[in-house]
PDB file of N, CA and C in Angstrom:
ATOM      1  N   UNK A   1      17.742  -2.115  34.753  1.00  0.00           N
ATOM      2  CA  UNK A   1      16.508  -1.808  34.051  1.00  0.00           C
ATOM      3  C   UNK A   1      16.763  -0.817  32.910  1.00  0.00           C
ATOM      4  N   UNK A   2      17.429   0.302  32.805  1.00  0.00           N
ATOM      5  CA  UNK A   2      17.644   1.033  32.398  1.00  0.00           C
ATOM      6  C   UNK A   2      18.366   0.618  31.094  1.00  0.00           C
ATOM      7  N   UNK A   3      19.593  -0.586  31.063  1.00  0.00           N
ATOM      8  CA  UNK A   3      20.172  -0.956  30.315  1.00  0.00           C
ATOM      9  C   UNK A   3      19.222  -1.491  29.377  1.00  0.00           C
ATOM     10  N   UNK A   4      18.173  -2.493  29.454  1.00  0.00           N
ATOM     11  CA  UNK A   4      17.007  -3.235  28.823  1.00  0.00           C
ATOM     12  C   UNK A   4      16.536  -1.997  27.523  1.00  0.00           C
ATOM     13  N   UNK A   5      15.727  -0.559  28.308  1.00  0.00           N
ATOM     14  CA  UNK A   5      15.457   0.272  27.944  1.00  0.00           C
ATOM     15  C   UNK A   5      16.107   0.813  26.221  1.00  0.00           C
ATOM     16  N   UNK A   6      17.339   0.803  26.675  1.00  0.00           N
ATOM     17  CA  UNK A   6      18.739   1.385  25.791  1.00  0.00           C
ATOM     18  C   UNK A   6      18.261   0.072  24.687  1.00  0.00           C
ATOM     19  N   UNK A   7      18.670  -1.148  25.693  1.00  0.00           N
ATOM     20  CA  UNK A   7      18.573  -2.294  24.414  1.00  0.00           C
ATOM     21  C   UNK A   7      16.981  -1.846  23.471  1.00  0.00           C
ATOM     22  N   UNK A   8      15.935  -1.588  24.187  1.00  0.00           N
ATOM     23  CA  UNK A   8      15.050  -2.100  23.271  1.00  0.00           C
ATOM     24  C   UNK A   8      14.906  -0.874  22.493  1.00  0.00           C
ATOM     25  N   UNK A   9      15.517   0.219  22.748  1.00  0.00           N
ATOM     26  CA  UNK A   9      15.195   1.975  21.929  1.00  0.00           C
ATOM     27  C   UNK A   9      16.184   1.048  20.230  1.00  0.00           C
ATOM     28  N   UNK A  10      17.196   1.056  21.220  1.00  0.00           N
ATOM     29  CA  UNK A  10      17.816   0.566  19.909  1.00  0.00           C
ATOM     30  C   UNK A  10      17.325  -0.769  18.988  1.00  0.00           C
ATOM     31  N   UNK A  11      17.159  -1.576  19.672  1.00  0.00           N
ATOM     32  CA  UNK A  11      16.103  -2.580  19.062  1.00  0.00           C
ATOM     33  C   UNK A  11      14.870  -1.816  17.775  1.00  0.00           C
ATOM     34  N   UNK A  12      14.261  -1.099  18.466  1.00  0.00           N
ATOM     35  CA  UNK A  12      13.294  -0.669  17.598  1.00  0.00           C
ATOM     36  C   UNK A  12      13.570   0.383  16.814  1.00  0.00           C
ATOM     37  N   UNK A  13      14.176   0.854  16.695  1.00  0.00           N
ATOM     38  CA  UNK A  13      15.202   1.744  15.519  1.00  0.00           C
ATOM     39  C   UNK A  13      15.686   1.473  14.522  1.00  0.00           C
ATOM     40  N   UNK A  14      16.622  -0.044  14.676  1.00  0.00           N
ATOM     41  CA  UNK A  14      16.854  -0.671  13.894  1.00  0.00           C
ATOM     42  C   UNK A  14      15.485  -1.449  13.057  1.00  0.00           C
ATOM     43  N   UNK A  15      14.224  -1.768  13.747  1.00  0.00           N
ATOM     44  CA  UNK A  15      13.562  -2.244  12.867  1.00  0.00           C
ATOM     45  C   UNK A  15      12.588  -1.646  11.898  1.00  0.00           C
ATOM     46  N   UNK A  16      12.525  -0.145  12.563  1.00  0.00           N
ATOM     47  CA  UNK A  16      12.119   0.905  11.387  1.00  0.00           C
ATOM     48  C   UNK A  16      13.072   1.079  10.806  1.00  0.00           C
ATOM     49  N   UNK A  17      14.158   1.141  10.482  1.00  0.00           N
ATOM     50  CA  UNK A  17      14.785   1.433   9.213  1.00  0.00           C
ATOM     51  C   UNK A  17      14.732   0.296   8.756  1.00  0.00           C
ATOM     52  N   UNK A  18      15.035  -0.943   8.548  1.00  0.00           N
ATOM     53  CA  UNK A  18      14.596  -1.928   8.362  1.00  0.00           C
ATOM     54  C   UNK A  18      13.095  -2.109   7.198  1.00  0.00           C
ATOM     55  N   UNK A  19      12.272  -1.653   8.251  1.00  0.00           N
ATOM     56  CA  UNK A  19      10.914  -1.656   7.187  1.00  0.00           C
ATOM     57  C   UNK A  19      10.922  -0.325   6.454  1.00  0.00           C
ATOM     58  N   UNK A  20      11.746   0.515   6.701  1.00  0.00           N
ATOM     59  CA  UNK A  20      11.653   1.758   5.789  1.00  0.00           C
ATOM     60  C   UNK A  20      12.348   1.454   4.556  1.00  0.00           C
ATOM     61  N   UNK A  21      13.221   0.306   4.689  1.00  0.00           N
ATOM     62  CA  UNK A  21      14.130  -0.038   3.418  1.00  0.00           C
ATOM     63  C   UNK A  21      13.374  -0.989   2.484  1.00  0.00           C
ATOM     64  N   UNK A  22      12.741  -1.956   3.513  1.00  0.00           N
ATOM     65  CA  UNK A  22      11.630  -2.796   2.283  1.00  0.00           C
ATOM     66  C   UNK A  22      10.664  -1.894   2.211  1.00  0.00           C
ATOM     67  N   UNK A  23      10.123  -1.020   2.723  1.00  0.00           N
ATOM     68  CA  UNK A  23       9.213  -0.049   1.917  1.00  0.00           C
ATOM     69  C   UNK A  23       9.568   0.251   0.672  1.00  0.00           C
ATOM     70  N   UNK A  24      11.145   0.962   0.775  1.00  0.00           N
ATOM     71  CA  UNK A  24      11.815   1.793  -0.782  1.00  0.00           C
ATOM     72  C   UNK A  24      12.033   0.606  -1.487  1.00  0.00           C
ATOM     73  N   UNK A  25      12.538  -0.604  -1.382  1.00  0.00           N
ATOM     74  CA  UNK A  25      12.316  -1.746  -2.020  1.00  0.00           C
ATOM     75  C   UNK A  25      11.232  -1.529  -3.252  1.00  0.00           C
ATOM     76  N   UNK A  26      10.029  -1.844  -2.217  1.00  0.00           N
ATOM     77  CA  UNK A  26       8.592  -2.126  -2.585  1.00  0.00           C
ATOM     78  C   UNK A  26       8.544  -0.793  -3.644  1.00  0.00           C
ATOM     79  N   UNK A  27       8.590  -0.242  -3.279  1.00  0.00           N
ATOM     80  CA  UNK A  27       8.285   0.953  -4.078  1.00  0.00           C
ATOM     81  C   UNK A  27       9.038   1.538  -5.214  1.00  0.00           C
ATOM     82  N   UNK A  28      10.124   1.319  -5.302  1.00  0.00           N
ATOM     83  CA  UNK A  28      11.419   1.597  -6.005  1.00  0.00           C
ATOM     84  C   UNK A  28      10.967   1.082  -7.386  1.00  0.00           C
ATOM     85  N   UNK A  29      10.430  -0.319  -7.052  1.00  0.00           N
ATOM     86  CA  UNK A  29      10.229  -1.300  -8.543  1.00  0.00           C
ATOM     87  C   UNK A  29       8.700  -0.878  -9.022  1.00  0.00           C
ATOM     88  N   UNK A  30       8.002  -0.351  -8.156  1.00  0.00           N
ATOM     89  CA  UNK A  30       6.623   0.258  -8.527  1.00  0.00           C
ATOM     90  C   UNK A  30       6.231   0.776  -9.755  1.00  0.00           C
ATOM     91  N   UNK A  31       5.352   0.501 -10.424  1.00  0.00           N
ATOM     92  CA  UNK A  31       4.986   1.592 -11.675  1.00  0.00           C
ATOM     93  C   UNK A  31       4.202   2.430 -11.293  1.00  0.00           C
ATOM     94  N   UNK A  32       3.536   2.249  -9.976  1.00  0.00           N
ATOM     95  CA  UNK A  32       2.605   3.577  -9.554  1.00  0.00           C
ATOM     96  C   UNK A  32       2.682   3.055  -8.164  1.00  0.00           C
ATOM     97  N   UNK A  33       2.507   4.403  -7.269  1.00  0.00           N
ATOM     98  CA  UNK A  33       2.656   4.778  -5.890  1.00  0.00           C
ATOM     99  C   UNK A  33       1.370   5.332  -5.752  1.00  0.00           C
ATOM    100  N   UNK A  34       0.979   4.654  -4.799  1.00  0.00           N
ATOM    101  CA  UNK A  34      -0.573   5.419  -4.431  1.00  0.00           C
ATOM    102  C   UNK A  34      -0.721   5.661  -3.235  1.00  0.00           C
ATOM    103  N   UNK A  35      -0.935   6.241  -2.202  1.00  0.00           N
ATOM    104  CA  UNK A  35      -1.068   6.845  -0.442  1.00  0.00           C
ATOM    105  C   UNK A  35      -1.541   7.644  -0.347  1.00  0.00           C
ATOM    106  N   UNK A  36      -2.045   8.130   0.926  1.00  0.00           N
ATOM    107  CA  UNK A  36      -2.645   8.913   1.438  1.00  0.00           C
ATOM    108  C   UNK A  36      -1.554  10.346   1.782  1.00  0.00           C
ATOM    109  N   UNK A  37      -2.193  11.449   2.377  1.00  0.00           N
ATOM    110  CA  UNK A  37      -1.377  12.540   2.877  1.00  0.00           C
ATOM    111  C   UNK A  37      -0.179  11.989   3.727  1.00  0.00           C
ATOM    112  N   UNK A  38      -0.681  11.120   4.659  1.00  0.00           N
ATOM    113  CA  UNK A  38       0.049  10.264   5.790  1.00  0.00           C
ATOM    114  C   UNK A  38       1.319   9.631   5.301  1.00  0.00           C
ATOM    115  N   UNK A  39       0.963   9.063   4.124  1.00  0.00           N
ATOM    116  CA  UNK A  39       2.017   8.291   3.473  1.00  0.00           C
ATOM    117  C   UNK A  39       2.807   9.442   3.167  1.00  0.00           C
ATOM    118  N   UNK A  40       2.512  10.094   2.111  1.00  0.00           N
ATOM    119  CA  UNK A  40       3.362  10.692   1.353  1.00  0.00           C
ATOM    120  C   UNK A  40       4.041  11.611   2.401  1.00  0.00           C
ATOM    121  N   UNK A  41       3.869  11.699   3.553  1.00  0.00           N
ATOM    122  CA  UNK A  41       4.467  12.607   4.620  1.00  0.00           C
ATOM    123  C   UNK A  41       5.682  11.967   4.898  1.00  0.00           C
ATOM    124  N   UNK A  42       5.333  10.619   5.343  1.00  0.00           N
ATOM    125  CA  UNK A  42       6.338   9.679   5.960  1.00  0.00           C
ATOM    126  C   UNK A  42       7.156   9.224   5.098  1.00  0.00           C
ATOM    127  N   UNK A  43       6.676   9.362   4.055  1.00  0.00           N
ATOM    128  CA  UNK A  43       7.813   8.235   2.864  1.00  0.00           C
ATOM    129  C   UNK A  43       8.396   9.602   1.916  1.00  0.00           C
ATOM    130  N   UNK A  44       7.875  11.301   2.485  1.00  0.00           N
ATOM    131  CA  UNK A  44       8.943  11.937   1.831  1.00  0.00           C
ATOM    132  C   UNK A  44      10.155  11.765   1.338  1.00  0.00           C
ATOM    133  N   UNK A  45      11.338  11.230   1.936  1.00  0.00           N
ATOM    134  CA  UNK A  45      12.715  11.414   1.203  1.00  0.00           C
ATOM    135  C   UNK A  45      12.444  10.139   0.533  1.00  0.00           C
ATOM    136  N   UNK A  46      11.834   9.139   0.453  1.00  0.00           N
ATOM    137  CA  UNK A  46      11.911   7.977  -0.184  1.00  0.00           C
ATOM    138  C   UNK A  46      10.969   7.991  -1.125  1.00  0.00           C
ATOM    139  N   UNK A  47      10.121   8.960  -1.663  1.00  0.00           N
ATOM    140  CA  UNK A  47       9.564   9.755  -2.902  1.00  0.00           C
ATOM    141  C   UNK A  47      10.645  10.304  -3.712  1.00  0.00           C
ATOM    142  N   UNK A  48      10.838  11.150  -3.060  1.00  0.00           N
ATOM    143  CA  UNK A  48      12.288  12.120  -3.305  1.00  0.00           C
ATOM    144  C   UNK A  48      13.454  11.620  -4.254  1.00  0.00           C
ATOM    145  N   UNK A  49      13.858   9.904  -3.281  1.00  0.00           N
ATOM    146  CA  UNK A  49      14.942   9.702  -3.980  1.00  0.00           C
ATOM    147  C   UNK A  49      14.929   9.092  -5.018  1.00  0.00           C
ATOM    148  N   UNK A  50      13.769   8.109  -4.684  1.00  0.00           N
ATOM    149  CA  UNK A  50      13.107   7.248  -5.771  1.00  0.00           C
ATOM    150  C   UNK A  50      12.680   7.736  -7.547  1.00  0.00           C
ATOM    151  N   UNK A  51      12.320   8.872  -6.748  1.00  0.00           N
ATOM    152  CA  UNK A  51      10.944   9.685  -8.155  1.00  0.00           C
ATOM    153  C   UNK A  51      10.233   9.041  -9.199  1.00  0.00           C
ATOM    154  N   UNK A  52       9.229   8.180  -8.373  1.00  0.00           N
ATOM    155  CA  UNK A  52       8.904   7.193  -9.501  1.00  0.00           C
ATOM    156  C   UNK A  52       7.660   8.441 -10.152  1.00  0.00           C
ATOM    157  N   UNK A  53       7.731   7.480 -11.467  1.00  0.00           N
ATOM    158  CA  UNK A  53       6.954   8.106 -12.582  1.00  0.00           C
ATOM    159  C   UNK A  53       5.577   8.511 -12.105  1.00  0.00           C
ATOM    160  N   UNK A  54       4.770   7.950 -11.522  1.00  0.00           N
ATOM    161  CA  UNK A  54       3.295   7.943 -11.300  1.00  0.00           C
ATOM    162  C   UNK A  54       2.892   7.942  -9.738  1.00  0.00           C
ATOM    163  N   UNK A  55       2.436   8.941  -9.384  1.00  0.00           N
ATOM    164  CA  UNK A  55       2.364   9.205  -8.093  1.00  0.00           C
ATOM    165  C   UNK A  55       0.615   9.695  -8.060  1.00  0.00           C
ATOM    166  N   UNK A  56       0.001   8.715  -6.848  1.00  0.00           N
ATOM    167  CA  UNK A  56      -1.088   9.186  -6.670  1.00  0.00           C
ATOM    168  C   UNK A  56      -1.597   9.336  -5.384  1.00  0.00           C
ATOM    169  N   UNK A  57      -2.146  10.491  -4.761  1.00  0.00           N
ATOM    170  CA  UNK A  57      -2.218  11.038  -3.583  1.00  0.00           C
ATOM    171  C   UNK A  57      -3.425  11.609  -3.457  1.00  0.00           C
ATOM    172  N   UNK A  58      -4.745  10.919  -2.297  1.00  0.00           N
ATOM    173  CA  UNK A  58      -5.774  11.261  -1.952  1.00  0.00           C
ATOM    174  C   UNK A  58      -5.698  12.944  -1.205  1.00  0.00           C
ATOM    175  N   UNK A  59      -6.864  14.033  -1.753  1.00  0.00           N
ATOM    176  CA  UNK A  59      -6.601  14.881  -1.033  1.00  0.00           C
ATOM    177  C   UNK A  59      -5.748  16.471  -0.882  1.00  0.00           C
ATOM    178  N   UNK A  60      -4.350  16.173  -1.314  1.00  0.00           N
ATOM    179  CA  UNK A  60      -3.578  16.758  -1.147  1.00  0.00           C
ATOM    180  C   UNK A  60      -2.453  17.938  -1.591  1.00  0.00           C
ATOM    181  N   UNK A  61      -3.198  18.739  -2.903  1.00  0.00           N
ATOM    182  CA  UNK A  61      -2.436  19.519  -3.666  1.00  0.00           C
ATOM    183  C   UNK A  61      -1.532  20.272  -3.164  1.00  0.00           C
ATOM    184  N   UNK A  62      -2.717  21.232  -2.383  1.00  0.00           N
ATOM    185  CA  UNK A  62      -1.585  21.978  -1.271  1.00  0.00           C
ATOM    186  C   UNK A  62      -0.306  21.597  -0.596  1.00  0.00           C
ATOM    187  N   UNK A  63      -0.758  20.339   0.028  1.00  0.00           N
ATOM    188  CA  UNK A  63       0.184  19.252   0.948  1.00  0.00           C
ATOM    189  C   UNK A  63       1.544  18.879   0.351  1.00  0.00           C
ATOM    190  N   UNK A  64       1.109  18.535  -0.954  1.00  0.00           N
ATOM    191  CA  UNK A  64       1.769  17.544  -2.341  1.00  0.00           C
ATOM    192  C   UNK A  64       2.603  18.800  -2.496  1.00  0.00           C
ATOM    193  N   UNK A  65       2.653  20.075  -3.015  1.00  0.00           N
ATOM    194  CA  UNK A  65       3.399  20.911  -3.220  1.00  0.00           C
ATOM    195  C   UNK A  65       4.419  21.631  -2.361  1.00  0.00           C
ATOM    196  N   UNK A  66       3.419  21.642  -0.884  1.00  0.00           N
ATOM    197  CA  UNK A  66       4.322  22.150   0.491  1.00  0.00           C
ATOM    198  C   UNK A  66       5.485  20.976   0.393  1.00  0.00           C
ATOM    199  N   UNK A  67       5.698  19.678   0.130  1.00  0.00           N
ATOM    200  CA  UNK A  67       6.812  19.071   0.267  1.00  0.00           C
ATOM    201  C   UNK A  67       7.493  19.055  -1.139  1.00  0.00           C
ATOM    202  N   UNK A  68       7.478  20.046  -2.122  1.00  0.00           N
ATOM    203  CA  UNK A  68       8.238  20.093  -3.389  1.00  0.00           C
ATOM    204  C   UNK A  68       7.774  18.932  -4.225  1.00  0.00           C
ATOM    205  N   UNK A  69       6.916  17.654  -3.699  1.00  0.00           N
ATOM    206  CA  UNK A  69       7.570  16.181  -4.177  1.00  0.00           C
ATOM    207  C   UNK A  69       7.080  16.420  -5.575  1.00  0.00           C
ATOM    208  N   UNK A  70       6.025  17.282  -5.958  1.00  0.00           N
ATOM    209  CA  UNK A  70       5.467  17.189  -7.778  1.00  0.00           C
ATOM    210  C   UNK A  70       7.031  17.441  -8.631  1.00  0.00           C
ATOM    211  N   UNK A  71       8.195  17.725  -8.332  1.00  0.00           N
ATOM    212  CA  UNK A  71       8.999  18.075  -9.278  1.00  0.00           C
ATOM    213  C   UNK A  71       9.742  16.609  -9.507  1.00  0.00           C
ATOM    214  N   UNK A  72       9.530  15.765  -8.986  1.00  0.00           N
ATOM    215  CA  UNK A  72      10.102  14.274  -8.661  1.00  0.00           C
ATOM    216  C   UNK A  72       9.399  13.817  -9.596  1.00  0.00           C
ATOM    217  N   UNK A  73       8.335  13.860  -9.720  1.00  0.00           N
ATOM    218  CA  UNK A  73       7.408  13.048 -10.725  1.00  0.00           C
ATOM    219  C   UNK A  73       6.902  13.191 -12.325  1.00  0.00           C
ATOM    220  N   UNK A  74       6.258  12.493 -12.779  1.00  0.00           N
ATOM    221  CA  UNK A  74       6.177  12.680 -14.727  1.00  0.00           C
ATOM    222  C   UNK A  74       4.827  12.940 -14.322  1.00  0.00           C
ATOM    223  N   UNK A  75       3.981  12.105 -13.584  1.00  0.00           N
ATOM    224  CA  UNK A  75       2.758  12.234 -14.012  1.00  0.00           C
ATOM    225  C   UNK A  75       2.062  11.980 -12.792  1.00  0.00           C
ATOM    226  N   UNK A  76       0.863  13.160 -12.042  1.00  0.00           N
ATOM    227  CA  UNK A  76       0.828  12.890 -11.051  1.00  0.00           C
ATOM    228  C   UNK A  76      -0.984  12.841 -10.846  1.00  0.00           C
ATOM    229  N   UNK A  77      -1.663  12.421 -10.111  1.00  0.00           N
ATOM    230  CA  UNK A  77      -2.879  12.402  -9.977  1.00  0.00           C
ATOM    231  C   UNK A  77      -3.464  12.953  -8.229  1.00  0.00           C
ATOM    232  N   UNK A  78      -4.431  13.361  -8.746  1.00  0.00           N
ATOM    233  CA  UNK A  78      -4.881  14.074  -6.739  1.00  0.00           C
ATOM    234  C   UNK A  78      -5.953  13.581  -6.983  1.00  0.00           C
ATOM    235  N   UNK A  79      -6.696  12.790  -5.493  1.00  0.00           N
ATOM    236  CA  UNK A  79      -7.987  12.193  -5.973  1.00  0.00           C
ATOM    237  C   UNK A  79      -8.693  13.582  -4.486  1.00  0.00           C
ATOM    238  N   UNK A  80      -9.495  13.388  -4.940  1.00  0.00           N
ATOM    239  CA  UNK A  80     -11.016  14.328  -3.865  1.00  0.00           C
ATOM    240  C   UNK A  80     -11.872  13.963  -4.170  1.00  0.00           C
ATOM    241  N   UNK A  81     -11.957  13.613  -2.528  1.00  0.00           N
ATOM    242  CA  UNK A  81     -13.625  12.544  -2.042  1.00  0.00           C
ATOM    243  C   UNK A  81     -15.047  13.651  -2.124  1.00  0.00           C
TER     244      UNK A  81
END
């Protein structure tokens, strides 16, 4: 049983990085990035490495700055509901 376990940890490891790579894909070729706090949390280093030009983020100045990511970017937008 235990062995199954191992198989499926690793199973599903491999398929988040996996979708973390067609994420940076997706995004890489982007002319604008748009997400929530959530996003931009999770897709930190893949902001980071990327640094696409146009970044837009519901919410989050404070947030947006606690992770450095505004120095990555040309031109950035904060929306508030």
């Amino acid at each position: 049983m235990r062995s199954y376990q191992v198989q499926y940890n690793q199973a599903a490891e491999e398929l988040a990085e996996l979708r973390m790579q067609e994420d940076r894909s997706i995004m890489q070729d982007a002319l604008i990035v748009a997400m929530t706090t959530t996003g931009a949390s999770r897709y930190h280093n893949v902001l980071r490495d990327i640094g696409p030009r146009i970044v837009i983020v519901e919410e989050v100045i404070f947030f947006f700055k606690s992770l450095k990511l505004i120095q990555y970017c040309d031109r950035k937008w904060f929306q508030k509901n």
